[in-house]
Protein backbone atom coordinates (compact mmCIF):
# COMPACT_ATOMS: atom_id res chain seq x y z
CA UNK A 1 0.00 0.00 0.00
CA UNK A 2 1.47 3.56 -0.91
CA UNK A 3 0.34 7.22 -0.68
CA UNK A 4 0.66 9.70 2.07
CA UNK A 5 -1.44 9.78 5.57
CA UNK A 6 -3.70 12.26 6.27
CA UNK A 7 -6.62 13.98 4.35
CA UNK A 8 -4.84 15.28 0.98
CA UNK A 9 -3.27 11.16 0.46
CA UNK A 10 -6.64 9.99 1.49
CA UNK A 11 -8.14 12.48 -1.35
CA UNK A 12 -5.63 11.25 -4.00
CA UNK A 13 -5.95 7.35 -3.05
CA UNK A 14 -9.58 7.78 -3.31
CA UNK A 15 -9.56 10.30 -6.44
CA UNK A 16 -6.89 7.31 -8.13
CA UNK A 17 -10.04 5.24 -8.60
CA UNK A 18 -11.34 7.61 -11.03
CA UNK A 19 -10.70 7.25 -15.06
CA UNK A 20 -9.17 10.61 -14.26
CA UNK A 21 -7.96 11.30 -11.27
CA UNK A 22 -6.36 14.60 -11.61
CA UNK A 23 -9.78 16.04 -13.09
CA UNK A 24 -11.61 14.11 -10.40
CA UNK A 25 -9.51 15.65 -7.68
CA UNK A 26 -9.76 18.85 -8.84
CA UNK A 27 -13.72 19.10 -9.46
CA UNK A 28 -14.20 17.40 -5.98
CA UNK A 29 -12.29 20.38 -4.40
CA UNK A 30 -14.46 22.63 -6.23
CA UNK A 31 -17.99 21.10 -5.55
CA UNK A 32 -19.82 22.67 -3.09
CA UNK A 33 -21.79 19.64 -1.92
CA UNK A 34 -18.22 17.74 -0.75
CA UNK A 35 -18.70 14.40 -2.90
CA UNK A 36 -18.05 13.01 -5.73
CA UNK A 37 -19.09 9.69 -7.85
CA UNK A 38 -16.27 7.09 -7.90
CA UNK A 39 -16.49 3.53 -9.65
CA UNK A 40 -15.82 0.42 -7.01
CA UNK A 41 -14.15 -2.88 -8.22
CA UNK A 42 -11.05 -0.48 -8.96
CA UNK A 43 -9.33 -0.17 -5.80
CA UNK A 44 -11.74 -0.98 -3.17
CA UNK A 45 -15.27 -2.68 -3.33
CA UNK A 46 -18.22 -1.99 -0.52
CA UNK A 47 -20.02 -4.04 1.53
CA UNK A 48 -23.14 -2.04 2.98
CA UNK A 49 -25.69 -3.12 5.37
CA UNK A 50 -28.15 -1.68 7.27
CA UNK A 51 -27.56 0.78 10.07
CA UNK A 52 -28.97 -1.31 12.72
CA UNK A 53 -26.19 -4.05 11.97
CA UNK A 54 -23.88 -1.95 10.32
CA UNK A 55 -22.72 0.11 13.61
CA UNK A 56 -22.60 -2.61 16.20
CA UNK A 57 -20.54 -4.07 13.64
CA UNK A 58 -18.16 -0.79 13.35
CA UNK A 59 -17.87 -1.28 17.27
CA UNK A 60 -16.58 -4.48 16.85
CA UNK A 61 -14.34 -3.48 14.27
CA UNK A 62 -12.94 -1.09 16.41
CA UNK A 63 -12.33 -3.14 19.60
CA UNK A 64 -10.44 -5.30 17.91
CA UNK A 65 -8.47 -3.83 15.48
CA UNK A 66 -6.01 -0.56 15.83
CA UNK A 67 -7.53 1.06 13.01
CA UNK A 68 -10.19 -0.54 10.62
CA UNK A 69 -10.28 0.57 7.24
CA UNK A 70 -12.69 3.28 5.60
CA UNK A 71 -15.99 3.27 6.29
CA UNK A 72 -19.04 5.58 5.02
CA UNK A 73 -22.61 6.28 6.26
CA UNK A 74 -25.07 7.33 3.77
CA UNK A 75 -27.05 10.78 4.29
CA UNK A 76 -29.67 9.76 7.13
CA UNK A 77 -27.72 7.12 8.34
CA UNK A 78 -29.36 4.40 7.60
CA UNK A 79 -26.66 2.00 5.62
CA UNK A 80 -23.18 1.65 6.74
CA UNK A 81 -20.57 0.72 4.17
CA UNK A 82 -17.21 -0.95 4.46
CA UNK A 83 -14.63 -0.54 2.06
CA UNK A 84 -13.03 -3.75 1.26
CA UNK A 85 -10.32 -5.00 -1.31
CA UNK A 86 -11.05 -5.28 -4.97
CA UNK A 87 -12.97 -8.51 -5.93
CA UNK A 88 -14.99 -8.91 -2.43
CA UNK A 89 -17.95 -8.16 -4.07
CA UNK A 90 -18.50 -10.90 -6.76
CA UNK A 91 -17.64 -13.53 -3.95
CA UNK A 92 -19.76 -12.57 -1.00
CA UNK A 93 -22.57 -14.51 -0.16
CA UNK A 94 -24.00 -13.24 3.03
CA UNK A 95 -27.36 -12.06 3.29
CA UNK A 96 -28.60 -8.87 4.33
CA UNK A 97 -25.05 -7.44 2.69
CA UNK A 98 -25.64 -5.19 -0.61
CA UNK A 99 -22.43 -5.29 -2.49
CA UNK A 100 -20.49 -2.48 -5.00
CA UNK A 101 -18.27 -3.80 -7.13
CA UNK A 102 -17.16 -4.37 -10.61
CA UNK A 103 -19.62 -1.88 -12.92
CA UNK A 104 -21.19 0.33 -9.65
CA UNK A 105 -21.15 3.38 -8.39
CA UNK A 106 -20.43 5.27 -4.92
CA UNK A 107 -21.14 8.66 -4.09
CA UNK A 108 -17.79 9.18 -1.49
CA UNK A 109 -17.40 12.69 0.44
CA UNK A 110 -14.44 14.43 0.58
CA UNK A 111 -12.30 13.42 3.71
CA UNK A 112 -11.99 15.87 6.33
CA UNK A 113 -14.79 17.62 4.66
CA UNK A 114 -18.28 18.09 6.37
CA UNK A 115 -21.10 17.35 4.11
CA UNK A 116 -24.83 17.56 4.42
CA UNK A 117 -25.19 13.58 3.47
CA UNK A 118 -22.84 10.96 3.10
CA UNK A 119 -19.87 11.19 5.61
CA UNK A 120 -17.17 9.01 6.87
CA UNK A 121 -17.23 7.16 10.13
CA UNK A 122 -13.42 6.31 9.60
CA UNK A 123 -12.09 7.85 7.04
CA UNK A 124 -9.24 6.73 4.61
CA UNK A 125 -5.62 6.35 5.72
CA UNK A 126 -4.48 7.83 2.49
CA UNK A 127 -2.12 4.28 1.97
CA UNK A 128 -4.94 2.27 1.17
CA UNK A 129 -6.04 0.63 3.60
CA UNK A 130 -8.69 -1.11 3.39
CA UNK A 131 -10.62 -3.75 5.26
CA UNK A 132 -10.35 -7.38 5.41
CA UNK A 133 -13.44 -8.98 4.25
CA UNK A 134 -13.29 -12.12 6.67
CA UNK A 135 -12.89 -9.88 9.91
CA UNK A 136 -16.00 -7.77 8.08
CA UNK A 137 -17.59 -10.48 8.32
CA UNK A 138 -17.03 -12.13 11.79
CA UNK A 139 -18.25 -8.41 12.80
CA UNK A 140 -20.90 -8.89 11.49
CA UNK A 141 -22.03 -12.39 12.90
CA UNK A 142 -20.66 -10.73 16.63
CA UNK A 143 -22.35 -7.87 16.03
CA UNK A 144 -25.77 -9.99 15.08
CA UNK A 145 -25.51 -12.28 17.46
CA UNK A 146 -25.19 -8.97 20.70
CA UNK A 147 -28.33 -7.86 18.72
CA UNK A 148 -30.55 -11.08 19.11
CA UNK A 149 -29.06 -11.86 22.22
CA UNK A 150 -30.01 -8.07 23.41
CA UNK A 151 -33.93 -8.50 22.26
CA UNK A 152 -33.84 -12.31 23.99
CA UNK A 153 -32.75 -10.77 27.27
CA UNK A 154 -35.56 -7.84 26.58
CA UNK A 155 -37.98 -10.46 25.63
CA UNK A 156 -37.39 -12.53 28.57
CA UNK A 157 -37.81 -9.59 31.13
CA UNK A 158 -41.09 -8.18 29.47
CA UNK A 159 -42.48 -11.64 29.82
CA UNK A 160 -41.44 -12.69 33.48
């Protein structure tokens, strides 16, 4: 993984996905509504699920790793997406997981950049990284499983 940390390499990793990156980096710094549309399957695919799995799942992400990979919420937070190597999304076969890959399209914000919709939850290193499908998805079974055992225990005390 190259590129420089920090909010301008995050802006050129991310703008490198476009069929012109230079152009795309310098219309996205013009915009006044902070995003821009950049093709997945290039660099980094996205698995997005709903918000209700989606940040329990973050949380997990987080308490065990140092520093997950980018991840976006959509304007009203309600989907959560997780960027993810290159590929992820013709092979995934969860459920409940809508995948951009190959031939799709993601509106991204502009890191560091506060927007009235979409906005990042952890934004890109700027090096690319990105992250790993398998721990996505054992966050995602933890993260399910605190869920349904959370509305068990709330069952269970409603009836009693």
């Amino acid at each position: 993984m190259s590129g420089t940390a920090g909010p301008e390499g995050a802006v050129a990793w991310l703008a490198s996905a476009a069929a012109d990156p230079v152009a795309c980096q310098w219309e996205w710094e013009r915009s006044s509504l902070g995003v821009t549309l950049l093709p997945a399957g290039r660099l980094w695919d996205v698995l997005i699920v709903g918000s209700a799995l989606g940040h329990p799942a973050l949380d997990v992400l987080t308490g065990c790793l140092d520093q997950p990979g980018p991840v976006l919420a959509d304007f009203g937070d309600s989907r959560i997406g997780f960027f993810v190597p290159p590929g992820t999304a013709s092979r995934w076969l969860g459920t409940g997981v809508r995948c951009a890959g190959h031939g799709t399209w993601v509106v991204v914000p502009y890191p560091g950049r506060a927007t009235g919709g979409t906005r990042w939850l952890v934004p890109p290193d700027g090096r690319g990284t990105l992250n790993d499908p398998v721990v996505v998805e054992m966050a995602l079974h933890e993260a399910a499983a605190r869920i349904a055992a959370h509305e068990d225990g709330r069952a269970r005390g409603i009836n009693d």
